[in-house]
Protein backbone atom coordinates (compact mmCIF):
# COMPACT_ATOMS: atom_id res chain seq x y z
CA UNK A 1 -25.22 44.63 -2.60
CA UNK A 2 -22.15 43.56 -3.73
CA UNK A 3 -20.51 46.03 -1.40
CA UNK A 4 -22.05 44.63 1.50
CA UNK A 5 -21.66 40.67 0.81
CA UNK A 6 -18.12 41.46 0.30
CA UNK A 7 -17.78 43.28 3.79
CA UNK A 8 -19.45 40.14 5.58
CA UNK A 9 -16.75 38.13 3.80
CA UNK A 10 -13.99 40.02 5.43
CA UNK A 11 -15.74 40.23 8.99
CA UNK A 12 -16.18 36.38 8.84
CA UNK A 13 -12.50 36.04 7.98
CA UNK A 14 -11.41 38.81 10.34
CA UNK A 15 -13.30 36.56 12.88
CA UNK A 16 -12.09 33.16 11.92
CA UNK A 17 -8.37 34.05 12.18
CA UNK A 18 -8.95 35.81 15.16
CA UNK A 19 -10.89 32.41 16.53
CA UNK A 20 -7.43 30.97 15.15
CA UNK A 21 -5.24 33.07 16.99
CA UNK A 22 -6.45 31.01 20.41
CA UNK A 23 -4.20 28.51 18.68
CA UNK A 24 -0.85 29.82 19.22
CA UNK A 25 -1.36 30.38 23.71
CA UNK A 26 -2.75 27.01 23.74
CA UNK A 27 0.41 25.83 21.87
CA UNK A 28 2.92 27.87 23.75
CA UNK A 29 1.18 25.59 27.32
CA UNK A 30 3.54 22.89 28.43
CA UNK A 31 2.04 19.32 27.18
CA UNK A 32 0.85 16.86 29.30
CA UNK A 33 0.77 13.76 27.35
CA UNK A 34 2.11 12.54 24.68
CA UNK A 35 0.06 9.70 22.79
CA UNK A 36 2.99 8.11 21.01
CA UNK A 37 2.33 4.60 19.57
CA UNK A 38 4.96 2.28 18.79
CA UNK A 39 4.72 2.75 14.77
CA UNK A 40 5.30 6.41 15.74
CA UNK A 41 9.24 5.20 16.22
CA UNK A 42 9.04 3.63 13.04
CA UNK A 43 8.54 6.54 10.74
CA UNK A 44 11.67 8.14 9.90
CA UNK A 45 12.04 12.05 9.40
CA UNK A 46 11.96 12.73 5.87
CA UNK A 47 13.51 16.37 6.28
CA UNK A 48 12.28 16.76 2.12
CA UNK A 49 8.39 16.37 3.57
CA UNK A 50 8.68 20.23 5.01
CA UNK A 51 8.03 21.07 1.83
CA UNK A 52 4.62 19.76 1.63
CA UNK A 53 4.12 21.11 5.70
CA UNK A 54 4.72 24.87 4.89
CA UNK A 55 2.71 24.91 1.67
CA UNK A 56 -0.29 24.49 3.46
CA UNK A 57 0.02 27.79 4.72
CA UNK A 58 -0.06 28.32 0.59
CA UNK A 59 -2.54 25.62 -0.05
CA UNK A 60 -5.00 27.35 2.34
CA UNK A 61 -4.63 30.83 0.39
CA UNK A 62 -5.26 29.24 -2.55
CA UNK A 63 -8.80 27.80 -0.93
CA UNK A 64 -9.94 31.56 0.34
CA UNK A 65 -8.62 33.41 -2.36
CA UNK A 66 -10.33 31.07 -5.31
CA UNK A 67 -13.54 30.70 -3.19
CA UNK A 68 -13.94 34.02 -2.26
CA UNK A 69 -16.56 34.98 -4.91
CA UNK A 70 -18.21 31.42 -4.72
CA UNK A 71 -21.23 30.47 -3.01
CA UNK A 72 -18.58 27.95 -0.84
CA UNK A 73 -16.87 30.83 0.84
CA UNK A 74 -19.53 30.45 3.84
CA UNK A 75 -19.44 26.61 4.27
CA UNK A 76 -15.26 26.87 4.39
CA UNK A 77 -15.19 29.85 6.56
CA UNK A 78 -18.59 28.10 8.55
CA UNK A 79 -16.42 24.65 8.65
CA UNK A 80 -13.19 25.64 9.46
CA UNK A 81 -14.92 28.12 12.83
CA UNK A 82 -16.36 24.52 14.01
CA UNK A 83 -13.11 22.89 13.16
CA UNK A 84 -11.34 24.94 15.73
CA UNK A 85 -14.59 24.84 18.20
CA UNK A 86 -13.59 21.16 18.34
CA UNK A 87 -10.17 21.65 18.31
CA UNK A 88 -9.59 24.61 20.75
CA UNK A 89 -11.34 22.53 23.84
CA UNK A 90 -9.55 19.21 23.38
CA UNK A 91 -5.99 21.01 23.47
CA UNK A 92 -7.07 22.90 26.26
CA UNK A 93 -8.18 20.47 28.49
CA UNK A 94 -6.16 17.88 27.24
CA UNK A 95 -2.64 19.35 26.03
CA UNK A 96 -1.19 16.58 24.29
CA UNK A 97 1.94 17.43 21.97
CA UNK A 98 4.82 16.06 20.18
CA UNK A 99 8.17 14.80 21.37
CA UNK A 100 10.40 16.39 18.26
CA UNK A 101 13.84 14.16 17.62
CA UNK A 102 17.05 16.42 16.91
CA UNK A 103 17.22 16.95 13.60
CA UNK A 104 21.13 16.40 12.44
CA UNK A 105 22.22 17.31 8.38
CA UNK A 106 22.90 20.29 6.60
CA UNK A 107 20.85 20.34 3.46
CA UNK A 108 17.85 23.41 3.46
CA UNK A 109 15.34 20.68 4.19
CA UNK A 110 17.15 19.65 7.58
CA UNK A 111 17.39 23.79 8.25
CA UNK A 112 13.95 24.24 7.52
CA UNK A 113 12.84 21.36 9.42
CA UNK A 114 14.63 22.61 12.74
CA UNK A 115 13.55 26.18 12.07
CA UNK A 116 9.20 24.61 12.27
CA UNK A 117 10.33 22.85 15.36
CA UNK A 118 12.18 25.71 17.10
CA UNK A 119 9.54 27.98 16.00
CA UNK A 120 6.08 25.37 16.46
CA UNK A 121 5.79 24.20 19.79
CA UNK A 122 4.93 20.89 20.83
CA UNK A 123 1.48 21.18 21.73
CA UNK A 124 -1.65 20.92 20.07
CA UNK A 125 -0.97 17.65 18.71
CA UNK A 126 -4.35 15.98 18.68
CA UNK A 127 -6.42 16.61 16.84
CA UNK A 128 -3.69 18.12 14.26
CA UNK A 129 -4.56 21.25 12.68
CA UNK A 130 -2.60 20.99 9.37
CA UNK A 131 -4.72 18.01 8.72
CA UNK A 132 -7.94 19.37 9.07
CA UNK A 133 -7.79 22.24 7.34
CA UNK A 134 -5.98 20.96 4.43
CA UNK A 135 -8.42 18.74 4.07
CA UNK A 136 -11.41 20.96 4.30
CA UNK A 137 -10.04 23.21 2.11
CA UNK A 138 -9.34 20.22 -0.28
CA UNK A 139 -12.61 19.44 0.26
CA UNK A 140 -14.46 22.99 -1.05
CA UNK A 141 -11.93 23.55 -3.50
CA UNK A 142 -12.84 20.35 -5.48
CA UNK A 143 -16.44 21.10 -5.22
CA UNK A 144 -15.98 24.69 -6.55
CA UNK A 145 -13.13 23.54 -9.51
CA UNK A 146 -13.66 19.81 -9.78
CA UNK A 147 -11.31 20.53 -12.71
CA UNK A 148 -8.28 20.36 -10.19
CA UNK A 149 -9.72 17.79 -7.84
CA UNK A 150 -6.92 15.39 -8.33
CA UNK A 151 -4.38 18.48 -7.36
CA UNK A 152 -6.50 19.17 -4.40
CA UNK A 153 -7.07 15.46 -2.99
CA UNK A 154 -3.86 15.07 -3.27
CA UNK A 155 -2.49 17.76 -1.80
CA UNK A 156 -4.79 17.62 1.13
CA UNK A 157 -2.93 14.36 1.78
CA UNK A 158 0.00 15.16 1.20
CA UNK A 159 0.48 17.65 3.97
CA UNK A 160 -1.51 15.45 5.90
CA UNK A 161 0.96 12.91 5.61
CA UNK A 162 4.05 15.37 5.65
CA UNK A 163 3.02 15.66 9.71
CA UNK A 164 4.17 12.32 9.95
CA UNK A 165 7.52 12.81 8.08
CA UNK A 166 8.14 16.27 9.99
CA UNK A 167 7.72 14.57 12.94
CA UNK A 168 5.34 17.34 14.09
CA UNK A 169 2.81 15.08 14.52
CA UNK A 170 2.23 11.12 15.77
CA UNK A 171 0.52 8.92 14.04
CA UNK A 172 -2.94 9.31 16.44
CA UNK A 173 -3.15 12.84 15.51
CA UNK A 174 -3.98 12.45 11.77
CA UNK A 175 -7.13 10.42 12.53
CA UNK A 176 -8.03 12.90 15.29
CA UNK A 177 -7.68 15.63 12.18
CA UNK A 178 -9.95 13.87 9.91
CA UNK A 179 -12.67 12.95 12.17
CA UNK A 180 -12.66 16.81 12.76
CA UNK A 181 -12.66 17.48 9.16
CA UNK A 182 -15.47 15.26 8.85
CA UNK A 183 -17.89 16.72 11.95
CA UNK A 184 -17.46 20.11 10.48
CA UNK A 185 -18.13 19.14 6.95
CA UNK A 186 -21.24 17.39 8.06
CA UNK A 187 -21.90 20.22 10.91
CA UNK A 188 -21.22 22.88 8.39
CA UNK A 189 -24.13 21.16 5.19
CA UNK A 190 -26.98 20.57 8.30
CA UNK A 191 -26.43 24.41 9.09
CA UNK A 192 -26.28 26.33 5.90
């Protein structure tokens, strides 16, 4: 049985990132708008915040690999498949992205800032991505180890916030990513 439950869990997976992968043509499309608010000038570029921005791509291993033999591995993998159902439709029909300053200084932070926005497109802005799925892995992770909830809360906003600092994201883009987060929460309990 074990076998079998543990084949599912890679199929689902398998699926998800492949549901994922949509991301990266829809980012490559040429934006259309760009919701900039006026606050949105105000925020400076904090090159250190890239720190926070690529460890989600940590933070989010940490969420599959820890709830992989949990009963939460469904409801993340469930959540995050309706997180990009909402997603993948509003960047397509409404390709909004990010106007990205130039990034002067020579420390690793200012390198590694202008290597995400050489490398990320502009699009896909809103609803943002790192957002949402930091915070529904926060999310799982402290109901599975409520033990490290403080770590995970804070972390989930953390890179949430580091989109600001990056300036990979406007300001408009972080509620878009939590409203998200909070459909496919609530999408994700009525189902399973």
């Amino acid at each position: 049985m074990g076998r079998k439950k543990n084949m599912m869990k890679f199929i689902l997976l398998f699926a998800l990132i492949a549901f994922k992968s949509l991301y990266v043509p829809l980012n490559k499309r040429k934006s259309k708008y760009y919701w900039e608010l006026p606050i949105d000038k105000k925020i400076p570029l904090i090159p250190i915040f890239v720190v926070p921005y690529l460890f989600y791509f940590v933070f989010t291993a940490i969420a599959f690999t820890t709830l992989w033999n949990t009963d939460l591995f469904y409801p993340l993998t469930l959540a995050l498949f309706i997180s990009y159902a909402i997603a993948l439709p509003i960047w397509y029909f409404f390709p909004n992205g990010v106007k990205r300053p130039h990034v002067d200084g020579a420390s690793v932070f200012h390198r590694m800032v202008r290597y995400v926005h050489r490398y990320d497109e502009d699009g896909n802005g809103l609803p943002s991505a790192h957002v949402y799925v930091a915070l529904i892995c926060a999310h799982y992770l402290v109901i599975g180890y409520p033990q490290f909830a403080l770590f995970s809360i804070l972390t989930g906003l953390l890179i949430s916030i580091s989109t600001l600092f990056t300036k990979q994201h406007y300001i408009i883009d972080v509620p878009g990513g939590v409203a998200v987060y909070i459909l496919s929460v609530l999408i994700a309990g009525i189902i399973l």
